[in-house]
PDB file of N, CA and C in Angstrom:
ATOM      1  N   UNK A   1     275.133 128.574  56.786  1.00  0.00           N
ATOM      2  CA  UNK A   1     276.553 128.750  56.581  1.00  0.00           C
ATOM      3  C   UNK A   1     276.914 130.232  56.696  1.00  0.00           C
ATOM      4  N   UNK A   2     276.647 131.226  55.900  1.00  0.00           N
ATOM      5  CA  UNK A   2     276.792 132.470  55.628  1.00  0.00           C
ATOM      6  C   UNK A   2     275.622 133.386  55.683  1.00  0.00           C
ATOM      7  N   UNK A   3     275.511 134.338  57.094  1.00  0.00           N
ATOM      8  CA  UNK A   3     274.384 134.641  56.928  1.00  0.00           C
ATOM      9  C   UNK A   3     274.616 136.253  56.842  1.00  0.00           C
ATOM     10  N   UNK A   4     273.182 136.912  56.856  1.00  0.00           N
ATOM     11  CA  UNK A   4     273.224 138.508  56.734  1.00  0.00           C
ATOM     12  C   UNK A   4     274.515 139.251  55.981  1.00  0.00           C
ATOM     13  N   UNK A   5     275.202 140.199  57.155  1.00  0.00           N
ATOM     14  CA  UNK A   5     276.675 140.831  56.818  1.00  0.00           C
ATOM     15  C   UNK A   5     277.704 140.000  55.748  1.00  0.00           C
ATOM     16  N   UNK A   6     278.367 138.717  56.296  1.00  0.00           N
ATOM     17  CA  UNK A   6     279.215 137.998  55.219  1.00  0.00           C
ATOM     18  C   UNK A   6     278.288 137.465  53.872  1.00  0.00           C
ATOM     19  N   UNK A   7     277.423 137.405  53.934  1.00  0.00           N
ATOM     20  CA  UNK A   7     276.834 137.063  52.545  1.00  0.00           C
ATOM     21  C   UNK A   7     277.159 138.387  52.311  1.00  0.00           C
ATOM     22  N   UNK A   8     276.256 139.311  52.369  1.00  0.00           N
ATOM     23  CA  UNK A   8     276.170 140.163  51.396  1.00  0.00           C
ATOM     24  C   UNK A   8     277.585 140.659  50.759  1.00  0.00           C
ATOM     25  N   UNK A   9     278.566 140.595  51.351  1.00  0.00           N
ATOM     26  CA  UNK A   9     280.079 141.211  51.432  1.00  0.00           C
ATOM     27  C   UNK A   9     280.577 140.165  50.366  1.00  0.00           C
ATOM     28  N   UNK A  10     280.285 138.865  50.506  1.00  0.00           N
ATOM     29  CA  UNK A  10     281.279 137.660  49.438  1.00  0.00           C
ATOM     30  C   UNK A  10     280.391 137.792  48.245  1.00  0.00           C
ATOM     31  N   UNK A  11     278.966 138.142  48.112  1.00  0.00           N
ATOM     32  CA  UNK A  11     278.471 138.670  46.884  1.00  0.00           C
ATOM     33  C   UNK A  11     279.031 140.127  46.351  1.00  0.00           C
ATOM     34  N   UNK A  12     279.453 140.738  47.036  1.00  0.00           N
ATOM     35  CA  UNK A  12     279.706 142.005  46.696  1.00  0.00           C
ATOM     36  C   UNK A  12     281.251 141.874  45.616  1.00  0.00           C
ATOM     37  N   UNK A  13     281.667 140.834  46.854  1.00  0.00           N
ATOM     38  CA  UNK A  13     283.308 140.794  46.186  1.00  0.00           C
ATOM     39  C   UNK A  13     283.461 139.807  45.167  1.00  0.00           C
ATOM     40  N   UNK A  14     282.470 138.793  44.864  1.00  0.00           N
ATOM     41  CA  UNK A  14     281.960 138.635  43.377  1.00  0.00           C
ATOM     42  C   UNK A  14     281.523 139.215  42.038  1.00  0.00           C
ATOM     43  N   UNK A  15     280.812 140.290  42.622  1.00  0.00           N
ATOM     44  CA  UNK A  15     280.370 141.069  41.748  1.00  0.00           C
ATOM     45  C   UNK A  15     281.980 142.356  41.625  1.00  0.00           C
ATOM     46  N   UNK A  16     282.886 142.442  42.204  1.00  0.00           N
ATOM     47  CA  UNK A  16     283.668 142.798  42.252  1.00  0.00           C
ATOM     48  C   UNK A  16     284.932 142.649  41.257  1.00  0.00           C
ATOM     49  N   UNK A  17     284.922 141.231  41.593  1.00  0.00           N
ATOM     50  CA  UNK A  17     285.754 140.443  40.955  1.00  0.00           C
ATOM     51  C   UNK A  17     285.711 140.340  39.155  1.00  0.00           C
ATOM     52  N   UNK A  18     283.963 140.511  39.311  1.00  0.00           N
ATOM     53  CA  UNK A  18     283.630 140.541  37.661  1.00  0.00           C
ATOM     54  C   UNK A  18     283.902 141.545  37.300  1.00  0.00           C
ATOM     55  N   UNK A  19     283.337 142.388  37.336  1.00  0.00           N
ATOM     56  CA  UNK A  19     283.561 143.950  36.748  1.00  0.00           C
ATOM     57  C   UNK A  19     285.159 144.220  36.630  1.00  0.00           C
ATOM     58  N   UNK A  20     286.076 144.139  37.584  1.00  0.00           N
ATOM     59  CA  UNK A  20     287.485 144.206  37.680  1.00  0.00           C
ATOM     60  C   UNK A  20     288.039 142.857  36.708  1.00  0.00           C
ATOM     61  N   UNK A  21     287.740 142.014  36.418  1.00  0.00           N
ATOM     62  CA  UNK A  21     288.401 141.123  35.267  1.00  0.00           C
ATOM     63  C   UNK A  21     288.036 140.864  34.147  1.00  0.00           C
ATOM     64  N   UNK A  22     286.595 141.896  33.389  1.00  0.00           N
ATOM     65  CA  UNK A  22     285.748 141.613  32.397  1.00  0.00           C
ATOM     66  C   UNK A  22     286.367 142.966  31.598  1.00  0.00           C
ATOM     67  N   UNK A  23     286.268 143.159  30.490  1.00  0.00           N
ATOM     68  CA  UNK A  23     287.121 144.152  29.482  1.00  0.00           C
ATOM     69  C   UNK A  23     286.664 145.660  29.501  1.00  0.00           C
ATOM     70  N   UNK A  24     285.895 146.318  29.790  1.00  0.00           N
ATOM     71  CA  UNK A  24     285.933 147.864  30.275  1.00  0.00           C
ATOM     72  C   UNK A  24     287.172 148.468  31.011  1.00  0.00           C
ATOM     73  N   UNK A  25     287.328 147.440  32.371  1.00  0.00           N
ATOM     74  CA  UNK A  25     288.077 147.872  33.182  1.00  0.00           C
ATOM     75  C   UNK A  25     289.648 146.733  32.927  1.00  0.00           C
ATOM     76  N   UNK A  26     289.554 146.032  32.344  1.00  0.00           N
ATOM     77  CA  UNK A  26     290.961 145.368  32.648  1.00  0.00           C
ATOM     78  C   UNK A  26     291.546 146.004  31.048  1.00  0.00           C
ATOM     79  N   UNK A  27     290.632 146.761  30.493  1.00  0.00           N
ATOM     80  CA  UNK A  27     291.611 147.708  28.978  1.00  0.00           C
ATOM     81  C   UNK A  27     292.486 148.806  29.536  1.00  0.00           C
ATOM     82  N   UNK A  28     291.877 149.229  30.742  1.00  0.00           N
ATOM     83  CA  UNK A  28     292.843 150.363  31.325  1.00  0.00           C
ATOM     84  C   UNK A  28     294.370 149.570  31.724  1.00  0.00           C
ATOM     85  N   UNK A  29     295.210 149.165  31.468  1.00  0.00           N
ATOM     86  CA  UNK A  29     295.725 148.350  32.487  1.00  0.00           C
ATOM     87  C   UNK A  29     296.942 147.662  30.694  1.00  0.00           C
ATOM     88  N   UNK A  30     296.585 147.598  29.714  1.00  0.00           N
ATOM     89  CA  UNK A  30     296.507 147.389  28.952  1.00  0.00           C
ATOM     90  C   UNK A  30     297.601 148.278  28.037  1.00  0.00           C
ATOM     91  N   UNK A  31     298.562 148.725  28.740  1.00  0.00           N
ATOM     92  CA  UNK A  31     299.713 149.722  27.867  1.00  0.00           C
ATOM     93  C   UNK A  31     301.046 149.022  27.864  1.00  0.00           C
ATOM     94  N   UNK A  32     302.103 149.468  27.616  1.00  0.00           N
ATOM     95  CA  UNK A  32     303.630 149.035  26.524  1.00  0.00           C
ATOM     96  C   UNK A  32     304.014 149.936  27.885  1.00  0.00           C
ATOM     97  N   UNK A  33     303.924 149.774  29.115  1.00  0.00           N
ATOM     98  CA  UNK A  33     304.404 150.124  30.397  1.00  0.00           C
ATOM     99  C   UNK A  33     304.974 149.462  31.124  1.00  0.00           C
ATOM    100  N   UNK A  34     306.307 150.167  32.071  1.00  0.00           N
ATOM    101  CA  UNK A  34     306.541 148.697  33.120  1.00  0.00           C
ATOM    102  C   UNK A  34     306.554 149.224  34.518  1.00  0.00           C
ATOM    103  N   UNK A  35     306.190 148.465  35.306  1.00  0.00           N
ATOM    104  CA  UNK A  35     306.783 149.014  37.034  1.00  0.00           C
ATOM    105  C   UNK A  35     307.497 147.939  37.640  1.00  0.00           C
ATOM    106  N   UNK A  36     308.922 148.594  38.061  1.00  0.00           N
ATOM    107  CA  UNK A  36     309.469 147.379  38.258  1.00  0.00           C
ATOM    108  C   UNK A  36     310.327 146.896  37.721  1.00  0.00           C
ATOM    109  N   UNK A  37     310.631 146.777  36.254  1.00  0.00           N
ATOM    110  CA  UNK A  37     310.833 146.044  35.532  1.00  0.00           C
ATOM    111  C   UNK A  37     309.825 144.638  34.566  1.00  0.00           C
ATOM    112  N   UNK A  38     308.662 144.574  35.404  1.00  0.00           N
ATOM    113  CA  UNK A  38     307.508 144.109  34.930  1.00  0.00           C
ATOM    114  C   UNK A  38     306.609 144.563  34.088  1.00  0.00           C
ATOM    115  N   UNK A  39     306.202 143.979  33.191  1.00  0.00           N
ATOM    116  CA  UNK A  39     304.910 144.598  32.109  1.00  0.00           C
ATOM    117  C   UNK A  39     303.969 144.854  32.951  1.00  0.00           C
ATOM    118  N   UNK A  40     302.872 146.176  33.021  1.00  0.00           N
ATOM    119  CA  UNK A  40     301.739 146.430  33.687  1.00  0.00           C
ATOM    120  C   UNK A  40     300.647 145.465  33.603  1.00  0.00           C
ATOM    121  N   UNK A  41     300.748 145.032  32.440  1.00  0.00           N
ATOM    122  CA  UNK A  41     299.205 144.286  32.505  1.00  0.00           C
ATOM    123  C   UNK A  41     299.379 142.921  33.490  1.00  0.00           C
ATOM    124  N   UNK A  42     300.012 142.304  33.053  1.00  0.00           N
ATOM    125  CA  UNK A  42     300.302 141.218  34.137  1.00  0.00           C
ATOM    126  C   UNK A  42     300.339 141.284  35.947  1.00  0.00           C
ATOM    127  N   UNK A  43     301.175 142.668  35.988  1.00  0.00           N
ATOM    128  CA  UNK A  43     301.406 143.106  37.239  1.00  0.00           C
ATOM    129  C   UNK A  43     299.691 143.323  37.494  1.00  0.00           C
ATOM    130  N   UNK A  44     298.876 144.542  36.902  1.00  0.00           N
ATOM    131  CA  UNK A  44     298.186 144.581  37.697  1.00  0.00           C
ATOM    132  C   UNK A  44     297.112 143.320  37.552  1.00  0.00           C
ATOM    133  N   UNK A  45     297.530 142.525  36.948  1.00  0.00           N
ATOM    134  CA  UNK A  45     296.083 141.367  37.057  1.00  0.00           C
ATOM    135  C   UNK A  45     296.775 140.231  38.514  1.00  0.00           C
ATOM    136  N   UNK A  46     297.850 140.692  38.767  1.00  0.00           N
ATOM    137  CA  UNK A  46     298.003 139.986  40.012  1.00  0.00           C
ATOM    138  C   UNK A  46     297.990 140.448  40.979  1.00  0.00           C
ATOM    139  N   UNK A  47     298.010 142.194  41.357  1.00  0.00           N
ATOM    140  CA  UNK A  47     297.850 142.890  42.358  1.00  0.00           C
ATOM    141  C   UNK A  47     296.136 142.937  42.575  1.00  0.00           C
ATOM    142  N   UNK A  48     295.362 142.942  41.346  1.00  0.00           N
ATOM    143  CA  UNK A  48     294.005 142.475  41.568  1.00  0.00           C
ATOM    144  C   UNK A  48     293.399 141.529  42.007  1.00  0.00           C
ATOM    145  N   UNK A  49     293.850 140.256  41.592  1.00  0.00           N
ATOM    146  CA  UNK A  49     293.727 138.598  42.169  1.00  0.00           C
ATOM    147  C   UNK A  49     294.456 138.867  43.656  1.00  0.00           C
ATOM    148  N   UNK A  50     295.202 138.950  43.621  1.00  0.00           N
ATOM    149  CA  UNK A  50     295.827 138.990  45.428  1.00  0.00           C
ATOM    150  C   UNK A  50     295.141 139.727  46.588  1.00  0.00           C
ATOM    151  N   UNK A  51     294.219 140.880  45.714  1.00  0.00           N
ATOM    152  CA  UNK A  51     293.778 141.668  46.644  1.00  0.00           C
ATOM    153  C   UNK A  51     292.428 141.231  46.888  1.00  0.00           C
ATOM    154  N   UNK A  52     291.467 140.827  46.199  1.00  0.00           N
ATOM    155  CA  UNK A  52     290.776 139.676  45.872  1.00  0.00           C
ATOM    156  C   UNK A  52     290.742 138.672  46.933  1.00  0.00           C
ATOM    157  N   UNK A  53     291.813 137.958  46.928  1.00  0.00           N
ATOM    158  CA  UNK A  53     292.137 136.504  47.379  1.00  0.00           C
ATOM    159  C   UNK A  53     292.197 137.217  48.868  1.00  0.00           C
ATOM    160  N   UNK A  54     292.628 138.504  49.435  1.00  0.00           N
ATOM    161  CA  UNK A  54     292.865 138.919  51.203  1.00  0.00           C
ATOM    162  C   UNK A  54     291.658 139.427  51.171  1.00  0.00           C
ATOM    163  N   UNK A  55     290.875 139.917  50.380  1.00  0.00           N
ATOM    164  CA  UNK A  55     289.440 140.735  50.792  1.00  0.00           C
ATOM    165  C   UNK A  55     288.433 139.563  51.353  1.00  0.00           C
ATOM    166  N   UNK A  56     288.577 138.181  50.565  1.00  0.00           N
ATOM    167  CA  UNK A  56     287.720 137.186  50.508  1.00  0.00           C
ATOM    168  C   UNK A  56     288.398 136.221  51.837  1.00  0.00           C
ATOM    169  N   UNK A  57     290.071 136.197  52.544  1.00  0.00           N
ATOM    170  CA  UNK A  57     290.183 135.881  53.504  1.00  0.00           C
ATOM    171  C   UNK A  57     289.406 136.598  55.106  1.00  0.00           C
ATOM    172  N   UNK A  58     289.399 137.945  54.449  1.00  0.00           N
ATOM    173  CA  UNK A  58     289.359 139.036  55.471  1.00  0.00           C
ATOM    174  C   UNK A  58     287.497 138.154  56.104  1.00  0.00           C
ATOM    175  N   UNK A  59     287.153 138.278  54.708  1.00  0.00           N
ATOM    176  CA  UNK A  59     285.553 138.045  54.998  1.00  0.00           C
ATOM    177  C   UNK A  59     285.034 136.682  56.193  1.00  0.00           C
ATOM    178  N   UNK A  60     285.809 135.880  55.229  1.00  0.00           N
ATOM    179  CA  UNK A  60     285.965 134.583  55.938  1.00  0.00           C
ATOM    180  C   UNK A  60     286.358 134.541  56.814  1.00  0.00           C
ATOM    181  N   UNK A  61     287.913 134.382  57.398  1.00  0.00           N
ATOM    182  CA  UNK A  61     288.360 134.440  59.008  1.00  0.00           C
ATOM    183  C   UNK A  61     287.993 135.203  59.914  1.00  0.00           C
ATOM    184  N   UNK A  62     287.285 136.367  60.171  1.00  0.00           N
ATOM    185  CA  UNK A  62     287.598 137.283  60.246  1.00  0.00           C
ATOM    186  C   UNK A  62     286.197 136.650  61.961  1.00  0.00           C
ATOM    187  N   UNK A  63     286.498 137.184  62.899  1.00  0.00           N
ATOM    188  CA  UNK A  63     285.237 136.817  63.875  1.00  0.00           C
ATOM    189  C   UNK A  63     283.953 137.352  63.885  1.00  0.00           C
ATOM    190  N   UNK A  64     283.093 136.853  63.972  1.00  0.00           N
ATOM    191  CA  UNK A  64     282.103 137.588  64.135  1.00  0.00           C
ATOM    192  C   UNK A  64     281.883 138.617  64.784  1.00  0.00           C
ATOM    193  N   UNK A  65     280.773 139.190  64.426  1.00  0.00           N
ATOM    194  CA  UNK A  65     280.567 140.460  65.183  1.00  0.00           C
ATOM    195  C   UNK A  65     279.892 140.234  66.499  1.00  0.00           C
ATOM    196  N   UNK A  66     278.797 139.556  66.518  1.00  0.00           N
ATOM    197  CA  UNK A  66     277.831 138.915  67.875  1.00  0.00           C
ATOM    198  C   UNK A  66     277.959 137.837  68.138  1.00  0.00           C
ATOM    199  N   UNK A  67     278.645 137.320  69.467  1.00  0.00           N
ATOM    200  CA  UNK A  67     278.322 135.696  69.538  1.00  0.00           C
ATOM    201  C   UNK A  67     276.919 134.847  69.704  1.00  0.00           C
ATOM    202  N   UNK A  68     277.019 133.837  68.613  1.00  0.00           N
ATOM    203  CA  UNK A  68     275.833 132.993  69.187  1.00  0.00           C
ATOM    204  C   UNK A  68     275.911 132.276  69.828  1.00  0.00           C
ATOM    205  N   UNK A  69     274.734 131.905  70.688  1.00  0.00           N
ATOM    206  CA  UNK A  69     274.717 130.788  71.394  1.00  0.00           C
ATOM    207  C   UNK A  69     274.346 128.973  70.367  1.00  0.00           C
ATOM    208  N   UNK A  70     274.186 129.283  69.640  1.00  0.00           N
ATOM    209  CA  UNK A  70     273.973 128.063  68.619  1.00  0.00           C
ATOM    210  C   UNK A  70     275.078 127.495  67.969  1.00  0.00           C
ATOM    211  N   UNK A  71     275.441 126.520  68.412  1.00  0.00           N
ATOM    212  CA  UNK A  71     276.570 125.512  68.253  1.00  0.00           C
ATOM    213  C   UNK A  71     276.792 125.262  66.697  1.00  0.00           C
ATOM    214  N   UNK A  72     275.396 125.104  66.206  1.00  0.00           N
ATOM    215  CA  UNK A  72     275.514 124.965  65.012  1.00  0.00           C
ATOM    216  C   UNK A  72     276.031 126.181  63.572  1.00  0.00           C
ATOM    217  N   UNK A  73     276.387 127.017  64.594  1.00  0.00           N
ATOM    218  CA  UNK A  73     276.673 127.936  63.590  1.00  0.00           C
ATOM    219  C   UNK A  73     277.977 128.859  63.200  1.00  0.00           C
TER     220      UNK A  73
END
């Protein structure tokens, strides 16, 4: 299914995903602030998920680099 380059990249952006939604980093984010008119924390937990959600399209759609000749792949 996923070999070499895109594996390593959709693990990366897993391990990404954790660190960016686990409490070290989502306390920064975490103030009586607004942009917008929006509370920060909310805002940025959706500018994170969204960016997320296009990094992990990018990976996926995205064409390969070498064509194979193997149908199956």
């Amino acid at each position: 299914m996923f070999h070499g380059l895109d594996a390593q990249r959709l693990v990366a952006l897993f391990v990404a995903g954790l660190l960016l939604f686990n409490f070290p980093l989502l306390a920064l984010w975490d103030h009586d602030a607004r942009v917008f008119g929006l509370p920060l924390f909310p805002a940025a937990l959706f500018l994170i998920w969204s960016w997320l959600i296009a990094a992990l399209a990018w990976v996926i759609e995205r064409t390969p680099d070498t064509p194979t000749s193997d149908p199956s792949r």
